[in-house]
PDB file of N, CA and C in Angstrom:
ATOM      1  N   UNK A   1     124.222 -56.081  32.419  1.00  0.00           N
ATOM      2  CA  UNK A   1     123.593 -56.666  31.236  1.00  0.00           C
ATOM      3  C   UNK A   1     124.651 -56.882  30.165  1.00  0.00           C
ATOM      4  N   UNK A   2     124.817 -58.228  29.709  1.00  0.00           N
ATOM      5  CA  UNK A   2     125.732 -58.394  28.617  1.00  0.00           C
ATOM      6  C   UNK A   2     125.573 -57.757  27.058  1.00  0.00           C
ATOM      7  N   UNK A   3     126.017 -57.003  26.540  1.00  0.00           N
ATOM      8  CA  UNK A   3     126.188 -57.018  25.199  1.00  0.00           C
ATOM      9  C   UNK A   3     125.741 -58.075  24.087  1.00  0.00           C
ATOM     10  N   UNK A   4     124.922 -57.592  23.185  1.00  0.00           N
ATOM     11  CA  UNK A   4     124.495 -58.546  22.463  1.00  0.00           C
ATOM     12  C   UNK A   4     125.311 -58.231  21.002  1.00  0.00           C
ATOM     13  N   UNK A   5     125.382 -59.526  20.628  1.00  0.00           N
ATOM     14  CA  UNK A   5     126.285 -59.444  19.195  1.00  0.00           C
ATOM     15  C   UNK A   5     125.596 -59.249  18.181  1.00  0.00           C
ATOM     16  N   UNK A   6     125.217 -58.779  17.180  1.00  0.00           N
ATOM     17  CA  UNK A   6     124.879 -58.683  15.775  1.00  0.00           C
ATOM     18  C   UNK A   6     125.605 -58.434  14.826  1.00  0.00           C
ATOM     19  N   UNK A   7     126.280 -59.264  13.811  1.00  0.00           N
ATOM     20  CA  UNK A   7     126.752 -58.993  12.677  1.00  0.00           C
ATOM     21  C   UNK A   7     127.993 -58.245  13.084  1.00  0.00           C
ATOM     22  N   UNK A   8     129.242 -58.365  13.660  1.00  0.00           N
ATOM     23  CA  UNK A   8     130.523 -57.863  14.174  1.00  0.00           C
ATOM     24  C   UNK A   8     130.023 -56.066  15.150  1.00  0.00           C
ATOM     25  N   UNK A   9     128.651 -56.384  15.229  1.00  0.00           N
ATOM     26  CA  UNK A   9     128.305 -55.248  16.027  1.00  0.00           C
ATOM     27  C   UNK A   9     127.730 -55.105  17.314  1.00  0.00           C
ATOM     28  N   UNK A  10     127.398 -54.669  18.318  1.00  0.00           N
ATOM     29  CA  UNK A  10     127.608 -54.653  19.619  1.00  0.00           C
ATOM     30  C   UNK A  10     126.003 -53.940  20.363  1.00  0.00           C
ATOM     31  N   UNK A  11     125.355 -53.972  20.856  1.00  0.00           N
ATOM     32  CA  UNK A  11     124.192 -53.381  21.345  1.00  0.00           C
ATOM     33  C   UNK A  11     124.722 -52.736  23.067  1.00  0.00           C
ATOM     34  N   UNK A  12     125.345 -51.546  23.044  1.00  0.00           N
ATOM     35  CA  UNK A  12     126.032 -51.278  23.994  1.00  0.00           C
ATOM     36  C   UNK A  12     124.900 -49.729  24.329  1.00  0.00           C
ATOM     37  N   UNK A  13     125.296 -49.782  26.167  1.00  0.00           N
ATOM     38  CA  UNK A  13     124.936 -48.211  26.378  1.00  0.00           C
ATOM     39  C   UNK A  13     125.729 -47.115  26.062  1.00  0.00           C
ATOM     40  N   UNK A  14     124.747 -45.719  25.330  1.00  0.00           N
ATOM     41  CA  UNK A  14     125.655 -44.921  25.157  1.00  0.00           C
ATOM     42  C   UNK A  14     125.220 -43.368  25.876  1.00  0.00           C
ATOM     43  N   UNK A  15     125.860 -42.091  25.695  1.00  0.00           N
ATOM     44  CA  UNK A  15     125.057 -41.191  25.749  1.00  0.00           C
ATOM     45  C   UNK A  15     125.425 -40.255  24.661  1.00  0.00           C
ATOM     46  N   UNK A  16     124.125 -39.698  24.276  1.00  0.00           N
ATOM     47  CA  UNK A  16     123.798 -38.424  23.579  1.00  0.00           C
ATOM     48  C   UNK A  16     124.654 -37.263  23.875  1.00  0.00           C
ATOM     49  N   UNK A  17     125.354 -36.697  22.496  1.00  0.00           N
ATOM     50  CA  UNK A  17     126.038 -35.212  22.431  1.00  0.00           C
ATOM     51  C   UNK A  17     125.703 -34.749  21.280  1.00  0.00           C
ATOM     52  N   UNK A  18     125.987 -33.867  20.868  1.00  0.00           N
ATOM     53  CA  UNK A  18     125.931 -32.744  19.595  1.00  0.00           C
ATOM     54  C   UNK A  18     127.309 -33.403  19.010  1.00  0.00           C
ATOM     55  N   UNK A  19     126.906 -32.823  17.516  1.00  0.00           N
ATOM     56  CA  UNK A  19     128.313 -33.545  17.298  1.00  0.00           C
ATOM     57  C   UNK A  19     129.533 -32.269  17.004  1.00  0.00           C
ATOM     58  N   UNK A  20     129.494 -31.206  17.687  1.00  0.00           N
ATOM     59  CA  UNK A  20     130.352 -30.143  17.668  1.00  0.00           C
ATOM     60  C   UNK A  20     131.036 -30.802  19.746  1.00  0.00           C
ATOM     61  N   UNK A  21     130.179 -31.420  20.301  1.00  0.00           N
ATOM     62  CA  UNK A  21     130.540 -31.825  21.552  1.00  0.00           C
ATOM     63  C   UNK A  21     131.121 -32.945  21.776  1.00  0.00           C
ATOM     64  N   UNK A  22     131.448 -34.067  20.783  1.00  0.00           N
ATOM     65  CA  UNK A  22     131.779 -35.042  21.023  1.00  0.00           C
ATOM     66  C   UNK A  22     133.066 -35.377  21.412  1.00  0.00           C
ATOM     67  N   UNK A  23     134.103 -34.430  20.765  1.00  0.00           N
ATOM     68  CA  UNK A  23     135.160 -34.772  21.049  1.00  0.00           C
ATOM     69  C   UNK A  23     135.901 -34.370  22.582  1.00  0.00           C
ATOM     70  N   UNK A  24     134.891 -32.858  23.286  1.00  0.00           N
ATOM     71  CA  UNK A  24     135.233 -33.221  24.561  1.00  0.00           C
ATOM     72  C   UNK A  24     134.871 -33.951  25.339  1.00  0.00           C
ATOM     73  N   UNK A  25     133.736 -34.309  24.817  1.00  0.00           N
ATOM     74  CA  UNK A  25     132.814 -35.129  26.081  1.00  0.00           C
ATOM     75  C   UNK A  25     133.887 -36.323  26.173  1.00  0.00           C
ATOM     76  N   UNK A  26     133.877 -37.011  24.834  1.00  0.00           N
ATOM     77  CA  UNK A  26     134.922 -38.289  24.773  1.00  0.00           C
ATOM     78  C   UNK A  26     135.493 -37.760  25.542  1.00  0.00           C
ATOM     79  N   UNK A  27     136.790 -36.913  25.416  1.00  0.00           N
ATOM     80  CA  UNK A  27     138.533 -36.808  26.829  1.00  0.00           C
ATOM     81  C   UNK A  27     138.193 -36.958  27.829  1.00  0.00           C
ATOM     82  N   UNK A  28     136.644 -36.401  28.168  1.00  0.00           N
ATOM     83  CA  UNK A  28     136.247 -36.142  29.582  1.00  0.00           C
ATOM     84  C   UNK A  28     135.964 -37.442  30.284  1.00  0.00           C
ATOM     85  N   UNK A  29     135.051 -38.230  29.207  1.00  0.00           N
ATOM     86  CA  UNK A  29     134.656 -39.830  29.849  1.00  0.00           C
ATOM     87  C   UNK A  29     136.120 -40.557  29.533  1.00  0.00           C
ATOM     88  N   UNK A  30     137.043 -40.679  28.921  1.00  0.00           N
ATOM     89  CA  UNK A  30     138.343 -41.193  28.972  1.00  0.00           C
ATOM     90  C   UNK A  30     139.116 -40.725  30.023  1.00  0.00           C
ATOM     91  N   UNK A  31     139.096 -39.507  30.833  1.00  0.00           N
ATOM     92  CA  UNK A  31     139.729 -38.998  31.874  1.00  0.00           C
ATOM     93  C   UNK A  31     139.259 -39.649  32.996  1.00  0.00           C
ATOM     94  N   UNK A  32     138.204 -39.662  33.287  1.00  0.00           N
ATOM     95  CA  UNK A  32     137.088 -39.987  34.102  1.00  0.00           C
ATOM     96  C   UNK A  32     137.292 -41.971  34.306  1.00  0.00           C
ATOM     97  N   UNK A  33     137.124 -42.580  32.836  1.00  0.00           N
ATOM     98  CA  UNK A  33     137.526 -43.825  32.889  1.00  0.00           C
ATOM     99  C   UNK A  33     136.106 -44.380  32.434  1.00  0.00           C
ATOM    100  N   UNK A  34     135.060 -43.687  31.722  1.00  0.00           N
ATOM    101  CA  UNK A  34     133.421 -44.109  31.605  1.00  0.00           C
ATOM    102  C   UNK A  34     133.679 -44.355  30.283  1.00  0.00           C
ATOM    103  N   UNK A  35     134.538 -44.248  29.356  1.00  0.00           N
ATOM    104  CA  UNK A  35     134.289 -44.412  28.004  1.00  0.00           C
ATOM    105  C   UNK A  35     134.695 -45.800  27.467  1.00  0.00           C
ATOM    106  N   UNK A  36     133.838 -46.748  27.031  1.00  0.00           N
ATOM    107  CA  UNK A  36     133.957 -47.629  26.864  1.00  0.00           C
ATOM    108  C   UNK A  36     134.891 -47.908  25.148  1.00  0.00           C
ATOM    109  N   UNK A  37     136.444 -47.997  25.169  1.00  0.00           N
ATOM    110  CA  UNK A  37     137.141 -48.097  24.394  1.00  0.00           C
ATOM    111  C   UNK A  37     136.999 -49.432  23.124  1.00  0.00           C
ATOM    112  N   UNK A  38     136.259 -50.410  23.508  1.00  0.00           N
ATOM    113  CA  UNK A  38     136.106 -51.486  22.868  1.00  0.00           C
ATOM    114  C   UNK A  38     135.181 -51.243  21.789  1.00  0.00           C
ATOM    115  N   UNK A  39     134.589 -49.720  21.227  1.00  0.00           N
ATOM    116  CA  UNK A  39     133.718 -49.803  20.437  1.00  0.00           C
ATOM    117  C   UNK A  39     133.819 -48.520  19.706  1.00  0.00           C
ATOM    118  N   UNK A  40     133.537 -48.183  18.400  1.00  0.00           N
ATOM    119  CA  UNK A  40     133.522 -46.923  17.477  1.00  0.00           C
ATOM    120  C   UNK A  40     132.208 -45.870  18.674  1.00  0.00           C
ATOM    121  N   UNK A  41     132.635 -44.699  17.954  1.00  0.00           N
ATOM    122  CA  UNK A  41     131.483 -43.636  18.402  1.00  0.00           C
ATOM    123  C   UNK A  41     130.253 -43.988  16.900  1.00  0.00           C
ATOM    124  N   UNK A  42     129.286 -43.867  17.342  1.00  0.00           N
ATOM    125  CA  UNK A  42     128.381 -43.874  16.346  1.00  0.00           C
ATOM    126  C   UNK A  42     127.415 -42.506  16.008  1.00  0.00           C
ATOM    127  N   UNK A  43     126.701 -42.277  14.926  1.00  0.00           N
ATOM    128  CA  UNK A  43     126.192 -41.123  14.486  1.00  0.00           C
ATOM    129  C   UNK A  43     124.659 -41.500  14.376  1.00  0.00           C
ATOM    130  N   UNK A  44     124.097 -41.115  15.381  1.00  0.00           N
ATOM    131  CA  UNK A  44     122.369 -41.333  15.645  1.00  0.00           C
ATOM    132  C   UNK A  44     121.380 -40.426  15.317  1.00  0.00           C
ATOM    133  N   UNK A  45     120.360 -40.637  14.279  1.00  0.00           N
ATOM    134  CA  UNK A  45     119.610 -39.302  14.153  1.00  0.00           C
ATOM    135  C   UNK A  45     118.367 -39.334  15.304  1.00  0.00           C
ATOM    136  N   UNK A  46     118.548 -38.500  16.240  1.00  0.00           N
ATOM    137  CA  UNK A  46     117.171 -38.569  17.334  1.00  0.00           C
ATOM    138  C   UNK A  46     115.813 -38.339  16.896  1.00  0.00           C
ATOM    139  N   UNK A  47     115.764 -37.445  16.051  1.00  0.00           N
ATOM    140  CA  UNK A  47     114.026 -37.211  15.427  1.00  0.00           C
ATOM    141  C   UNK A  47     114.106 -37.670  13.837  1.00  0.00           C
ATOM    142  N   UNK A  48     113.021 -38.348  13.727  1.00  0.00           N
ATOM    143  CA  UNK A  48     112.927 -39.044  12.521  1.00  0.00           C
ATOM    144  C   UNK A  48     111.797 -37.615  11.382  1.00  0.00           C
ATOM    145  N   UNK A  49     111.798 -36.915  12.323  1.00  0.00           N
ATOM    146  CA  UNK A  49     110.779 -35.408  10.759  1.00  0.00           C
ATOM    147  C   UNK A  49     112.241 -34.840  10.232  1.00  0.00           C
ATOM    148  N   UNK A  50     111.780 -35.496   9.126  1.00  0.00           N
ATOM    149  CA  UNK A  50     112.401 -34.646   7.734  1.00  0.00           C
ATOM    150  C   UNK A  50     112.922 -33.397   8.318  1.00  0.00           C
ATOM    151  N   UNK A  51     112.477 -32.535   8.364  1.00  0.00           N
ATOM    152  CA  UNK A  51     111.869 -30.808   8.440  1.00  0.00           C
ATOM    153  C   UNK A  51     113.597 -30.919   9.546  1.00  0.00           C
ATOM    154  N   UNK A  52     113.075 -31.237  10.633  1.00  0.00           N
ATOM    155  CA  UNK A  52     113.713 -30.820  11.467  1.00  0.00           C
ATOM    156  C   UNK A  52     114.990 -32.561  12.303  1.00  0.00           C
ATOM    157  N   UNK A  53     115.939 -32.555  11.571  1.00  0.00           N
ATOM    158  CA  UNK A  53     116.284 -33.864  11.710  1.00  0.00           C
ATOM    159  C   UNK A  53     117.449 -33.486  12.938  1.00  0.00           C
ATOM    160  N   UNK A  54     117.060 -34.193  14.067  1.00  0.00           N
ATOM    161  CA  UNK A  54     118.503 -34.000  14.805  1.00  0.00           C
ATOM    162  C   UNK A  54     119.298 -35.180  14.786  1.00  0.00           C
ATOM    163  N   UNK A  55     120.247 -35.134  14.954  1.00  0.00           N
ATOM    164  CA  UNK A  55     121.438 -35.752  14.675  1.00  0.00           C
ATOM    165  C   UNK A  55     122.421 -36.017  15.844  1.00  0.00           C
ATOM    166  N   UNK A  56     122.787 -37.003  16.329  1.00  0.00           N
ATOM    167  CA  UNK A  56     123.767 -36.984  17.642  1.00  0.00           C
ATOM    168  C   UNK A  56     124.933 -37.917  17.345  1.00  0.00           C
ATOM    169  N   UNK A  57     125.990 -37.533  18.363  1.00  0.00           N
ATOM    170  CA  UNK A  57     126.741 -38.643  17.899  1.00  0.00           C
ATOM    171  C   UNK A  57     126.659 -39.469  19.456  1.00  0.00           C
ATOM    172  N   UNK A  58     126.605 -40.826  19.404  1.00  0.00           N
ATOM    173  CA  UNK A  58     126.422 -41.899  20.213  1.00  0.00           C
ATOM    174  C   UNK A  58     127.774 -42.321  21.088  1.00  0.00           C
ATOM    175  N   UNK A  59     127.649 -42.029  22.161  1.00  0.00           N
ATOM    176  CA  UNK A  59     129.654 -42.568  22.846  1.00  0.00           C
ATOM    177  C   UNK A  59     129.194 -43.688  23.590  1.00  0.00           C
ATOM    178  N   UNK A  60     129.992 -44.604  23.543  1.00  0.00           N
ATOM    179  CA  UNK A  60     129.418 -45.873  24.093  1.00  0.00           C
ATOM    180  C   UNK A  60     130.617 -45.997  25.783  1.00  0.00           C
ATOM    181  N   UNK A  61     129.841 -46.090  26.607  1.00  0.00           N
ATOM    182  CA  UNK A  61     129.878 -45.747  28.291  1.00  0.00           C
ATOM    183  C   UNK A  61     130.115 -46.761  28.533  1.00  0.00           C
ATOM    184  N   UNK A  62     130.837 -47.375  29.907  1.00  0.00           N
ATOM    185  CA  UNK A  62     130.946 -48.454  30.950  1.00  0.00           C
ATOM    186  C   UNK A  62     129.490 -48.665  31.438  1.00  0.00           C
ATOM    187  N   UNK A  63     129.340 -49.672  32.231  1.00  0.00           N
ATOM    188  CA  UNK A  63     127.982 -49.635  33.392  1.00  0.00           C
ATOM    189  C   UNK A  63     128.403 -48.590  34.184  1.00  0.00           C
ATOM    190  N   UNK A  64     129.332 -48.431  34.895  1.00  0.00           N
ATOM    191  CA  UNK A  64     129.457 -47.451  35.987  1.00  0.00           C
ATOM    192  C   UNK A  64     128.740 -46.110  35.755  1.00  0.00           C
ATOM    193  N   UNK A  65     129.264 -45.561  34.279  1.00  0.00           N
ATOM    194  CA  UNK A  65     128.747 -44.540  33.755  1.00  0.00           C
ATOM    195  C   UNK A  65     127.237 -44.686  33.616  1.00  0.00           C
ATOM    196  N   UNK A  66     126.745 -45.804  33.359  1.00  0.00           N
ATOM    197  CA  UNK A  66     125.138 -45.487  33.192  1.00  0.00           C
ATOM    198  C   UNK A  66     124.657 -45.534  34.445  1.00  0.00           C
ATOM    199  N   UNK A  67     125.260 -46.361  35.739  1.00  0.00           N
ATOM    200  CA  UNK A  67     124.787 -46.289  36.669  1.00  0.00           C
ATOM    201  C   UNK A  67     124.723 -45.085  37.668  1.00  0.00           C
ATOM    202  N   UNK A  68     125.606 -43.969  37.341  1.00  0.00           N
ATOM    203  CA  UNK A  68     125.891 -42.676  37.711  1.00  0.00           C
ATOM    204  C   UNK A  68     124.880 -41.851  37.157  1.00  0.00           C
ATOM    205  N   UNK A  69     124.864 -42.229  35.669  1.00  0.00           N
ATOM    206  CA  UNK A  69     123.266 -41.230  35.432  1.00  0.00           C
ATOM    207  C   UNK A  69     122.499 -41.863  35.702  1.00  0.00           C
ATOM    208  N   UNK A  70     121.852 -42.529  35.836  1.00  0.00           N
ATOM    209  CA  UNK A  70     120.465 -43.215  35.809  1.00  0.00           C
ATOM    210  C   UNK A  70     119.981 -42.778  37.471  1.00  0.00           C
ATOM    211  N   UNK A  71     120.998 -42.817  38.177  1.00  0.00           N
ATOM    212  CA  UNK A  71     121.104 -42.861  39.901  1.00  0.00           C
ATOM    213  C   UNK A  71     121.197 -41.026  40.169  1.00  0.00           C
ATOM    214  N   UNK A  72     122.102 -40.400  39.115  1.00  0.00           N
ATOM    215  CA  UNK A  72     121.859 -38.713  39.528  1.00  0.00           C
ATOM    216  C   UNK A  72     121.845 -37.783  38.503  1.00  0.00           C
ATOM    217  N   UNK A  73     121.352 -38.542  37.047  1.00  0.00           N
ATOM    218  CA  UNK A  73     121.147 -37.345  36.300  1.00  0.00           C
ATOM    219  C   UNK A  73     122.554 -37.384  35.430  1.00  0.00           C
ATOM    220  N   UNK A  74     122.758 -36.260  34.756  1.00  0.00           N
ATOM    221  CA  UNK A  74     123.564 -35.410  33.645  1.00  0.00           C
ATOM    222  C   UNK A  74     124.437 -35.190  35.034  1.00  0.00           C
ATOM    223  N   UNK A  75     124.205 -34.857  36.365  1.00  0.00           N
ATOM    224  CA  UNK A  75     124.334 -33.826  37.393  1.00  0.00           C
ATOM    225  C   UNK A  75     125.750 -35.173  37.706  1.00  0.00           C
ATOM    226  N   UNK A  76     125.548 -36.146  37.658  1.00  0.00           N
ATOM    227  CA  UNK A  76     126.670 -37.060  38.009  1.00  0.00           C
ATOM    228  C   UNK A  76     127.956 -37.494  37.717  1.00  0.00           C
ATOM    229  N   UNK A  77     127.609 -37.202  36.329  1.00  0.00           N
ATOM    230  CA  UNK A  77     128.806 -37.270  35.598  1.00  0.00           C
ATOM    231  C   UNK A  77     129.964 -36.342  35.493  1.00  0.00           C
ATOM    232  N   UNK A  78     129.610 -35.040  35.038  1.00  0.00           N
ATOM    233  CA  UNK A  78     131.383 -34.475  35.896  1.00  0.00           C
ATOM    234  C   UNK A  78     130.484 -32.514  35.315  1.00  0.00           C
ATOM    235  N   UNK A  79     131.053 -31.668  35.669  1.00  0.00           N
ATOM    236  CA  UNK A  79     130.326 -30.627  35.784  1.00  0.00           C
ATOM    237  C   UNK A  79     130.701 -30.123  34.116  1.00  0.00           C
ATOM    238  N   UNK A  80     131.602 -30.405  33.628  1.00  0.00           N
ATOM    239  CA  UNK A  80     131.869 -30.003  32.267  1.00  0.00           C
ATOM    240  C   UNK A  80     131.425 -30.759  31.470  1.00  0.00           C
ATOM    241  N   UNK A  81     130.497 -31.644  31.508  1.00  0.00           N
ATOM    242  CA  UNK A  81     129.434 -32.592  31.174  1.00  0.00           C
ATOM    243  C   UNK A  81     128.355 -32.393  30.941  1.00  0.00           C
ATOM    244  N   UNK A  82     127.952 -32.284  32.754  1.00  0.00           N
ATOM    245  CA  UNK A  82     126.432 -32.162  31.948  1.00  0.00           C
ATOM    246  C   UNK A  82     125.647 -31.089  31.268  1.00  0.00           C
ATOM    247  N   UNK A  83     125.624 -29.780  30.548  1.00  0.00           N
ATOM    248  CA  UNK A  83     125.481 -29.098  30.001  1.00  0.00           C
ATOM    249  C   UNK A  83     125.133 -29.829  28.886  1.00  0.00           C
ATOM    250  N   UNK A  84     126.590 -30.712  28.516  1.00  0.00           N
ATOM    251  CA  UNK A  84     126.700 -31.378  26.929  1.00  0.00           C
ATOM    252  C   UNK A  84     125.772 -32.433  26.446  1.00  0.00           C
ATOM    253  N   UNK A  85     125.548 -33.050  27.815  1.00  0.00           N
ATOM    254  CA  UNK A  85     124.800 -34.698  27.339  1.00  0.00           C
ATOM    255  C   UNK A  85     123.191 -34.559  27.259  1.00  0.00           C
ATOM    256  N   UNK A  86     123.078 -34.757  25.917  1.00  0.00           N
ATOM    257  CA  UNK A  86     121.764 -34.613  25.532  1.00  0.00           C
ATOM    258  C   UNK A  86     120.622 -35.822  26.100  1.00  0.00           C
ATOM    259  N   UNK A  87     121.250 -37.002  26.337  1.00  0.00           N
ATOM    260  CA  UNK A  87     120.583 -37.842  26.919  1.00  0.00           C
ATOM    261  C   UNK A  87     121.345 -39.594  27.028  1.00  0.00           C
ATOM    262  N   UNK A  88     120.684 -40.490  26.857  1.00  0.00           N
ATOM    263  CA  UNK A  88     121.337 -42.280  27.155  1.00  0.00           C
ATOM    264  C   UNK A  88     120.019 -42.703  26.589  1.00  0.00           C
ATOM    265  N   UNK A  89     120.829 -43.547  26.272  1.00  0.00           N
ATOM    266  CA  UNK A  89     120.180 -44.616  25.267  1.00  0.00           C
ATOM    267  C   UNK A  89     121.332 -45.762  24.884  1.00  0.00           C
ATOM    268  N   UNK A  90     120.458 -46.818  24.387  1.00  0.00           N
ATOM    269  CA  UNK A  90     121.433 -47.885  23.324  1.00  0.00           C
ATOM    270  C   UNK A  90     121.216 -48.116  22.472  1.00  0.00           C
ATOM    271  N   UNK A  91     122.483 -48.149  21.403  1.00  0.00           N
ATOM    272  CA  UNK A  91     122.605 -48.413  20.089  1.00  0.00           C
ATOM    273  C   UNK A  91     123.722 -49.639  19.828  1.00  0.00           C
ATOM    274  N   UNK A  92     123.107 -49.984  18.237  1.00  0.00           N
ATOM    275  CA  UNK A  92     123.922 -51.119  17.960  1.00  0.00           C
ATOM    276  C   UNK A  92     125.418 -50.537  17.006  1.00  0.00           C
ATOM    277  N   UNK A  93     126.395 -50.624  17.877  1.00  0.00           N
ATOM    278  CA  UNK A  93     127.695 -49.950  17.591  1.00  0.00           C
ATOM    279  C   UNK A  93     128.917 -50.723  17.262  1.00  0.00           C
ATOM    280  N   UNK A  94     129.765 -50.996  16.055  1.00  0.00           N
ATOM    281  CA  UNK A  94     130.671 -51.481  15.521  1.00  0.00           C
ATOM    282  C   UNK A  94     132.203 -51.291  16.730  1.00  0.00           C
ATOM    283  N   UNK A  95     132.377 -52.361  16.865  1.00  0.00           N
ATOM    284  CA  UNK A  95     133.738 -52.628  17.574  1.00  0.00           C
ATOM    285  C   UNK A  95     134.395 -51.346  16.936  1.00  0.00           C
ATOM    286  N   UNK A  96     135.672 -51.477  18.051  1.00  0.00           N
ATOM    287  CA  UNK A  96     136.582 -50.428  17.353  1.00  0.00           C
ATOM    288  C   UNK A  96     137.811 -51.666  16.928  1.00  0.00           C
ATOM    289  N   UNK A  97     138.800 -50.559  15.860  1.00  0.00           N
ATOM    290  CA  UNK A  97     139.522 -51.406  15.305  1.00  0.00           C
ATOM    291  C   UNK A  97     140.488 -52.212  16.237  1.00  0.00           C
ATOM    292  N   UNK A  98     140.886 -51.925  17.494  1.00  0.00           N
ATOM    293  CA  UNK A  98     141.801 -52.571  17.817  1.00  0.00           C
ATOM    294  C   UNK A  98     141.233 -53.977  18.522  1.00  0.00           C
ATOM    295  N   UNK A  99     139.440 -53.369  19.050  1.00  0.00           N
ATOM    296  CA  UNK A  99     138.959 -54.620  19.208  1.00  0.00           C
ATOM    297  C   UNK A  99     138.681 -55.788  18.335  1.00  0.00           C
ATOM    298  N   UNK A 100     138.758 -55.041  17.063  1.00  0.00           N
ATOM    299  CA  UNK A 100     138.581 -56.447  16.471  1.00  0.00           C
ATOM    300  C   UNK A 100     139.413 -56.925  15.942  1.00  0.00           C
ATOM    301  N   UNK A 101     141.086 -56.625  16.462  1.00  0.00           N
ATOM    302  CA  UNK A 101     142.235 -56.924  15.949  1.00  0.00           C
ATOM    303  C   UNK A 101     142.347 -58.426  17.228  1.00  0.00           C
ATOM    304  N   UNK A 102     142.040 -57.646  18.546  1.00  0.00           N
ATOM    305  CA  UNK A 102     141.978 -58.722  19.590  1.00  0.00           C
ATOM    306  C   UNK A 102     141.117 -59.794  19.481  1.00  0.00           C
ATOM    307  N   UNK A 103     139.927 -59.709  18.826  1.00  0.00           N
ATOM    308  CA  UNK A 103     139.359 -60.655  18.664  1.00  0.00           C
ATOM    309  C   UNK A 103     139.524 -61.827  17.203  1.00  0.00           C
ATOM    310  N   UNK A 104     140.496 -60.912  16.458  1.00  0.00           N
ATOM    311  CA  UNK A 104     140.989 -62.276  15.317  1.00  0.00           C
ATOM    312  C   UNK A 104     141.749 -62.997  16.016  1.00  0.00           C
ATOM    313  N   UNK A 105     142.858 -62.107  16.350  1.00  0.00           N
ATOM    314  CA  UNK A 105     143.986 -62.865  17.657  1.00  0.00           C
ATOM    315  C   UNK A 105     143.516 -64.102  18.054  1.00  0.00           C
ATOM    316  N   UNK A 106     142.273 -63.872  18.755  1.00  0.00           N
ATOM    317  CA  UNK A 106     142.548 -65.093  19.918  1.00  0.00           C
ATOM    318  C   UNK A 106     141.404 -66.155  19.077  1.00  0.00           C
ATOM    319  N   UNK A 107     140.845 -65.683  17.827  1.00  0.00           N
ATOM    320  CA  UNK A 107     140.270 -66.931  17.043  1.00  0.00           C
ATOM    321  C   UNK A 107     141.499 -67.478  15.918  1.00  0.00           C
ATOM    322  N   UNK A 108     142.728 -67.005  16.085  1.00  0.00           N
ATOM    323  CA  UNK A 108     143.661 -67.381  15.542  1.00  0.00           C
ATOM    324  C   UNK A 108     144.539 -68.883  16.567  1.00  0.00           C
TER     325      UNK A 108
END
């Protein structure tokens, strides 16, 4: 499924971490090769009650990676993983900077 554009922003798959977890999960999907580099991490609140607001941060994945969970779970992705990943979903997520250095480039 292609990416949809909105406003220099991106409607990409991601998955759910804590945000005390994000920064391993990231090395782990960059080790691995699932972390989709063309886009910022984003900060998602999962429950909308006041009272009790959770908060995630959003890592935006390859297909491969969604096709690994969707096909076996948290259980697929790598064992120092799934503990961490709270879940998948998509959000609309801002390029990262170097992508949008490549993309003045070549409208230059």
């Amino acid at each position: 499924k292609q990416a949809q554009t909105r406003n220099n922003k991106n409607v990409t798959d991601v998955i759910y971490v804590a945000p005390k977890d994000a920064k391993a999960v990231r090395l782990e999907l960059e080790k691995l090769g699932y972390f989709d580099s063309r886009y910022k991490l984003v900060k998602v609140e999962l429950s909308k009650d006041e009272v009790e607001k959770k908060v995630a941060i959003g890592l935006p994945i390859s297909q491969h990676c969604k096709s690994l969970y969707l096909s076996e779970g948290k259980e697929g992705l790598s064992q120092r993983m799934e503990n961490l990943v709270i879940g998948l979903g998509e959000e609309q997520v801002p390029y990262s900077s170097s992508q949008m250095s490549k993309m003045a480039n070549k409208a230059s």
